[in-house]
N, C-alpha and C. Protein backbone atom coordinates (compact mmCIF):
# COMPACT_ATOMS: atom_id res chain seq x y z
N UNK A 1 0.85 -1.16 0.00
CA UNK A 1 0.00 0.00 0.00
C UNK A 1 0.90 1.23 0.00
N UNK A 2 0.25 2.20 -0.83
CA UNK A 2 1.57 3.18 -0.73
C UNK A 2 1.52 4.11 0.13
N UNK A 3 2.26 4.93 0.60
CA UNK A 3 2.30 5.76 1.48
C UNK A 3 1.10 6.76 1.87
N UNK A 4 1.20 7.36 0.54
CA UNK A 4 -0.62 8.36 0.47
C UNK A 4 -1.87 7.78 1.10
N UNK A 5 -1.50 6.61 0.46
CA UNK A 5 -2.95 6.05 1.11
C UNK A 5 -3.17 5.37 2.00
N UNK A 6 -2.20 5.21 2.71
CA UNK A 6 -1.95 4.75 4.02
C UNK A 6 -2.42 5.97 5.29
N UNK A 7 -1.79 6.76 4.46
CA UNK A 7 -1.77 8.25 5.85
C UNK A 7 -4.01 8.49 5.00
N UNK A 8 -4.22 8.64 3.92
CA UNK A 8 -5.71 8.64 4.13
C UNK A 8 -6.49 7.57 4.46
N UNK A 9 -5.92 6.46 4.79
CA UNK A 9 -6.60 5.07 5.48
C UNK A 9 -6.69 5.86 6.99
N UNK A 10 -5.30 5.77 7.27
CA UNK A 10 -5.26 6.51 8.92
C UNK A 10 -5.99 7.45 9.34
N UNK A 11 -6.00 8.63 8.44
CA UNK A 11 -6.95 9.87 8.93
C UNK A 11 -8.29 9.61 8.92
N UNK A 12 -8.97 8.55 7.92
CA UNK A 12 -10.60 8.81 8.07
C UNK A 12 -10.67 7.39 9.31
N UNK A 13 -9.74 6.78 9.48
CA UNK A 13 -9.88 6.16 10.49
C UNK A 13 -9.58 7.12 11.96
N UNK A 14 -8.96 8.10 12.01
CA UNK A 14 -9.34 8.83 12.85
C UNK A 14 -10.34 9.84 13.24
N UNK A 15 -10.69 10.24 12.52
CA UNK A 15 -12.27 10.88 12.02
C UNK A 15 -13.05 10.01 12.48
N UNK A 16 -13.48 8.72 11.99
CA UNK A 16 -13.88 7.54 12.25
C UNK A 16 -14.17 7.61 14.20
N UNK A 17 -12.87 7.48 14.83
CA UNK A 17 -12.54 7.23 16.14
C UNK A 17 -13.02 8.16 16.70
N UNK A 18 -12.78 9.33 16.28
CA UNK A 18 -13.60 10.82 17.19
C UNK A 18 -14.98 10.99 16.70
N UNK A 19 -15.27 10.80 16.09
CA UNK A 19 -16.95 10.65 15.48
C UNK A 19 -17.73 10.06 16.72
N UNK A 20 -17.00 8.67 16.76
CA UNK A 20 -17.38 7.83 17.43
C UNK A 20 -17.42 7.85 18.96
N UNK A 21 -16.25 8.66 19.42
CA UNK A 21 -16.51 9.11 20.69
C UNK A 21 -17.22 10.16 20.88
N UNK A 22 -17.36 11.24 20.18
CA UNK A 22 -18.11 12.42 19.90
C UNK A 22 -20.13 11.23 20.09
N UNK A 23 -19.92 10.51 19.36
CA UNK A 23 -21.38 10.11 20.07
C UNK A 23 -21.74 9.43 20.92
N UNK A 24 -20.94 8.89 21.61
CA UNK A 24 -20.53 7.92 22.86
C UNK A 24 -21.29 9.31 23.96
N UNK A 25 -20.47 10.36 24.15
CA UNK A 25 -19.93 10.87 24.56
C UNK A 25 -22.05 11.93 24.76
N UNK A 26 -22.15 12.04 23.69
CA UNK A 26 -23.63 12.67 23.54
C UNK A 26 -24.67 11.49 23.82
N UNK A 27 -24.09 10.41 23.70
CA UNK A 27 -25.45 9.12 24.28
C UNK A 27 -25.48 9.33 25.53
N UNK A 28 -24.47 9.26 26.37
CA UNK A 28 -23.93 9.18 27.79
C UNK A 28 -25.03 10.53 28.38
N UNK A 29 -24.85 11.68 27.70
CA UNK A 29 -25.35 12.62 28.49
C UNK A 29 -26.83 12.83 28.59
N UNK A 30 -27.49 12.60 27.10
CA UNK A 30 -28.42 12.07 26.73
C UNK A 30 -29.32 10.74 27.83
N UNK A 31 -28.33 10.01 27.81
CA UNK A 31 -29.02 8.97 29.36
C UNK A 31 -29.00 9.34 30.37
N UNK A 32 -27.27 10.45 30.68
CA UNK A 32 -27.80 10.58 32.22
C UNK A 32 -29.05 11.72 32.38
N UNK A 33 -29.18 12.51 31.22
CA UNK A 33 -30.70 13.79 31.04
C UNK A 33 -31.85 12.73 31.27
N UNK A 34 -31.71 11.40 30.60
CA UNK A 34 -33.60 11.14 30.74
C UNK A 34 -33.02 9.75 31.64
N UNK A 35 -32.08 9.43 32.60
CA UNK A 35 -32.18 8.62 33.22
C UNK A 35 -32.78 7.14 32.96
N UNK A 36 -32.16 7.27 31.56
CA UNK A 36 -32.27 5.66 30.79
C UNK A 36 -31.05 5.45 29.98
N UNK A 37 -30.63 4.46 29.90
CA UNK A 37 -29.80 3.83 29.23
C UNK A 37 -29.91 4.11 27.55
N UNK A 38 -30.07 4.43 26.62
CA UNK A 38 -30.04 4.66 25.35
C UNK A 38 -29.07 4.99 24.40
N UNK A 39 -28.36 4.19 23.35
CA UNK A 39 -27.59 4.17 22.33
C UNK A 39 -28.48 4.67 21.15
N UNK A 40 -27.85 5.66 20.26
CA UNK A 40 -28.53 6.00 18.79
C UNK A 40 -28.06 4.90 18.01
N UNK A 41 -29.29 4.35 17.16
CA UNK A 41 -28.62 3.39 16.50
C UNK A 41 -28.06 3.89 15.00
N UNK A 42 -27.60 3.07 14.31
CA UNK A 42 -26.75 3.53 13.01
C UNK A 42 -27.80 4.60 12.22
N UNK A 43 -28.94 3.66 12.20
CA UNK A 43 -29.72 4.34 11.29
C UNK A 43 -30.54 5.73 11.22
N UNK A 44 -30.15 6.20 12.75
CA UNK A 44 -31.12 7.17 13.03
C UNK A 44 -29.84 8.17 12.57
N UNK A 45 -28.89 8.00 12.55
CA UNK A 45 -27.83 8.85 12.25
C UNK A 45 -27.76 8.91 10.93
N UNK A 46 -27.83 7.71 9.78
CA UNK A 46 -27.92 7.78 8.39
C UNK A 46 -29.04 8.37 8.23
N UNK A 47 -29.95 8.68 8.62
CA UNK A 47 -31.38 9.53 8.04
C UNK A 47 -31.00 10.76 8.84
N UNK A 48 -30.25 11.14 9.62
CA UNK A 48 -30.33 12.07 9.84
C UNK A 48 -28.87 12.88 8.73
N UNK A 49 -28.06 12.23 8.88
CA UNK A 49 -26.93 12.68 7.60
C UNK A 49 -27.54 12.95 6.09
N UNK A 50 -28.21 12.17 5.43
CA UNK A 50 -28.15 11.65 4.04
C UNK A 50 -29.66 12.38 3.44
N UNK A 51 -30.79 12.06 4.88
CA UNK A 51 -32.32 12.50 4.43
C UNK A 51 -32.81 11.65 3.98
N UNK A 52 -33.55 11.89 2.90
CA UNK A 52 -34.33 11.34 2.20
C UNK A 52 -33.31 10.59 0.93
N UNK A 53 -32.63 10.28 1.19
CA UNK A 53 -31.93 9.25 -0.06
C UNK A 53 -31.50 8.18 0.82
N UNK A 54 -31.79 8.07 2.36
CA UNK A 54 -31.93 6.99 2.91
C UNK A 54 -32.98 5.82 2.40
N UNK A 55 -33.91 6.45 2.02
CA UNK A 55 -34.84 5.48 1.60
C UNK A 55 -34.72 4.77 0.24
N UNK A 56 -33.74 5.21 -0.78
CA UNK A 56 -33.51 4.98 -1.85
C UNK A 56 -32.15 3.87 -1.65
N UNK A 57 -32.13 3.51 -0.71
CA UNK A 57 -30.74 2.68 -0.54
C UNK A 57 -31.20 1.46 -0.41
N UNK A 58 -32.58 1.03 0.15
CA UNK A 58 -32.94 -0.44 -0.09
C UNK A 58 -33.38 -1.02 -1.09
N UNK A 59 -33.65 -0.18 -2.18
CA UNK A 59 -34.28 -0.54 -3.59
C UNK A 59 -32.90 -0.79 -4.68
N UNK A 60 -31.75 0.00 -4.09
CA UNK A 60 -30.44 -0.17 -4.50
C UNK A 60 -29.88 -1.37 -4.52
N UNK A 61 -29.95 -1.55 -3.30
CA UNK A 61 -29.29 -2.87 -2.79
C UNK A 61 -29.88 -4.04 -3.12
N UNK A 62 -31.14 -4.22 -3.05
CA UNK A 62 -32.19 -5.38 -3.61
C UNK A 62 -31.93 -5.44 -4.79
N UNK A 63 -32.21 -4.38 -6.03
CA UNK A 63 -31.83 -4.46 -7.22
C UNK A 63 -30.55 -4.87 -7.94
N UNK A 64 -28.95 -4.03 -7.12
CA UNK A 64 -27.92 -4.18 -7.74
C UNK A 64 -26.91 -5.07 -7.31
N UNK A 65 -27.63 -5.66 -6.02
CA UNK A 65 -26.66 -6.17 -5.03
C UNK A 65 -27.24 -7.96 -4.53
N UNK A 66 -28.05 -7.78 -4.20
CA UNK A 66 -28.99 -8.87 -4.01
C UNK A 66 -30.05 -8.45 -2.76
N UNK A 67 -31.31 -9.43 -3.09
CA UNK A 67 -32.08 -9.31 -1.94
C UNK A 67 -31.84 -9.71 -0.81
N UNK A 68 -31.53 -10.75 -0.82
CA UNK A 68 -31.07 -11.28 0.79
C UNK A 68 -30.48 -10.48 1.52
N UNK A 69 -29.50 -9.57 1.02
CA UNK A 69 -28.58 -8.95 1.54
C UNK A 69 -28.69 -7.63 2.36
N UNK A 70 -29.91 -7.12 2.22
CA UNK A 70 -30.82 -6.40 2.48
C UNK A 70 -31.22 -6.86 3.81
N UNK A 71 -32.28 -7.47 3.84
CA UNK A 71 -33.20 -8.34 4.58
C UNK A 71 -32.73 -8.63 6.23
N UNK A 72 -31.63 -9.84 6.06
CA UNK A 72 -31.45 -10.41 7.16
C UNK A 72 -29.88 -9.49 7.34
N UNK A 73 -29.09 -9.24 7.20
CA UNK A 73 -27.85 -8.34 6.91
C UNK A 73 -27.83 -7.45 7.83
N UNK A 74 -28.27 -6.02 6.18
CA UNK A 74 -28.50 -4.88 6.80
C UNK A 74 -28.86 -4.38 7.46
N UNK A 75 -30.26 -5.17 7.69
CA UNK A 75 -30.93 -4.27 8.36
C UNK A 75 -31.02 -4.56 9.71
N UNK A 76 -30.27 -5.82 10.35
CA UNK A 76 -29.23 -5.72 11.78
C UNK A 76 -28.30 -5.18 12.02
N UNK A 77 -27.37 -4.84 10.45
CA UNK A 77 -26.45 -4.01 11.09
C UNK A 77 -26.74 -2.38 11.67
N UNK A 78 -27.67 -2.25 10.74
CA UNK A 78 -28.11 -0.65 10.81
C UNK A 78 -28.62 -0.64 12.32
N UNK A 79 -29.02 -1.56 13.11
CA UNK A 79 -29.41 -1.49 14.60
C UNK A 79 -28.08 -1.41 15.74
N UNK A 80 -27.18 -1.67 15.09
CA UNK A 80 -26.17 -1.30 15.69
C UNK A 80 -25.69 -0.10 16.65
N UNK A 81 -25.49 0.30 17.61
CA UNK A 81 -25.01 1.38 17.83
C UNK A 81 -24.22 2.51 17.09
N UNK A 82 -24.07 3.53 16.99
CA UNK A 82 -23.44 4.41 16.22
C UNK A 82 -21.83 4.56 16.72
N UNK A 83 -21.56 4.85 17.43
CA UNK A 83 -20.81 4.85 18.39
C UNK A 83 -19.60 3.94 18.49
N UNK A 84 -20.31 2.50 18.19
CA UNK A 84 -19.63 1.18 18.53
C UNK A 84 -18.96 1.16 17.11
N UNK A 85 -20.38 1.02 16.05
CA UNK A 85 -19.90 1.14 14.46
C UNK A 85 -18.58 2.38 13.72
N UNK A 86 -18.64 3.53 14.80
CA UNK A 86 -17.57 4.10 14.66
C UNK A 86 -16.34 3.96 15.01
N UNK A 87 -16.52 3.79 16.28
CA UNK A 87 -15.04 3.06 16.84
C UNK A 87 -14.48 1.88 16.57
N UNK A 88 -15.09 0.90 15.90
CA UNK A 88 -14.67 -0.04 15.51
C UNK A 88 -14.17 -0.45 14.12
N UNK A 89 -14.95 0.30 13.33
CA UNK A 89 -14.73 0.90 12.34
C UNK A 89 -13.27 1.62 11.90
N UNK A 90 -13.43 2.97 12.76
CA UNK A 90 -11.87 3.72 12.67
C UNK A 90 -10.75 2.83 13.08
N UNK A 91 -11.15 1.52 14.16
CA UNK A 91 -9.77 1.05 14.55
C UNK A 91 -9.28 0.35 13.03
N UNK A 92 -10.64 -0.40 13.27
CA UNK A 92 -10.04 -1.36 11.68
C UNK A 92 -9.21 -0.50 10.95
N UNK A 93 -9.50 0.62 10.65
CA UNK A 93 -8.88 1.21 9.59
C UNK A 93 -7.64 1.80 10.48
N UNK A 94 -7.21 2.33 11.28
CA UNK A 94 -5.95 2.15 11.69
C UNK A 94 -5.41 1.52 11.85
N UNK A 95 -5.75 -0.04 12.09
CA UNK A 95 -5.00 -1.21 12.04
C UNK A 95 -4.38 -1.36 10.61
N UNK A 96 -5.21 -0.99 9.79
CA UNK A 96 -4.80 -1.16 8.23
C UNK A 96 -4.08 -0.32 8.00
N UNK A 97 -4.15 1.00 8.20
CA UNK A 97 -2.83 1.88 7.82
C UNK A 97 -1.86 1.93 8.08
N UNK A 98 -1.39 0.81 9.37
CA UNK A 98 -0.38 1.13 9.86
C UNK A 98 0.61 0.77 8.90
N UNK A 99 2.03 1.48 9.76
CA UNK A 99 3.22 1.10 8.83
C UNK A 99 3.71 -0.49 8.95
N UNK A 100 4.26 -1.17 7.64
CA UNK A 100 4.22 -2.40 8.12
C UNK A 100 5.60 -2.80 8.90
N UNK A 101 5.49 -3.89 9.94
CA UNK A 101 6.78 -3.91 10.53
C UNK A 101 7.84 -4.16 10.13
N UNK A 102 9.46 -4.10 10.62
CA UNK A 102 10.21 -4.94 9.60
C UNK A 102 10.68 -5.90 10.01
N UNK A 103 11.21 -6.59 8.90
CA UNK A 103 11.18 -7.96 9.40
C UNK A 103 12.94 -8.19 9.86
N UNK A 104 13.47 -8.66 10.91
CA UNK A 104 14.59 -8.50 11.97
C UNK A 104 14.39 -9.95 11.66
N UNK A 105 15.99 -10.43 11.18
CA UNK A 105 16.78 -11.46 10.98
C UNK A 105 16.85 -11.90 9.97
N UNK A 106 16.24 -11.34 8.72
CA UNK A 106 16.68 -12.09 7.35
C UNK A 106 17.85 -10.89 6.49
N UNK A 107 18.56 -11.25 6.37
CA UNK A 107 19.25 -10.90 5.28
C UNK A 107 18.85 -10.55 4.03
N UNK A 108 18.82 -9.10 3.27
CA UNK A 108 18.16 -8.49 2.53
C UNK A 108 19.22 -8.24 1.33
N UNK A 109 20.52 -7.93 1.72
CA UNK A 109 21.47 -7.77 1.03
C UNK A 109 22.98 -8.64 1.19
N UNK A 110 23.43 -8.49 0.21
CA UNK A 110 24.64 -9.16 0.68
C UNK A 110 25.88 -8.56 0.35
């Protein structure tokens, strides 16, 4: 992977990570205000980002992608926490950007 895109793997994986605490962080206060436990789930955040072309994404996917995939899939993942899907998310992708290690004890040159 080359360098460029390593450092933009890393950054939206950090974006990613603060997003994600950024709503951690607003659930938390949010529960301790109404004294319930409550996570936003993915989806209330994609309709609130995107609008109305949220709704145009299941006719997408059924059509170009498959139906199933839709159905039993998505539409558990979208119940997901926001939060969780972010932070877990950004790590993956910092895990991926990282630099790769080197490798100590082979002989490269002679």
């Amino acid at each position: 992977m080359g360098e460029s895109l390593r450092f933009l793997v890393r950054m939206l994986g950090y974006l990613l990570v603060a997003g994600g605490f950024v709503v951690l962080l607003t659930d938390g206060a949010r529960s301790i205000a109404n004294s319930v436990l409550r996570f936003t789930p993915l989806v209330e955040t994609l309709i609130t980002l995107v609008g109305e072309r949220f709704r145009l994404l299941q006719p997408a996917v059924e059509r170009n992608l498959h139906p199933m995939l839709w159905d039993p899939i998505l539409v558990n993942l979208l119940h997901v926490p926001t939060a969780a899907a972010g932070l877990l998310l950004g790590l993956l992708l910092l895990w991926l950007g990282a630099a790769p290690k080197p490798v100590i004890g082979i002989v490269t040159r002679r």
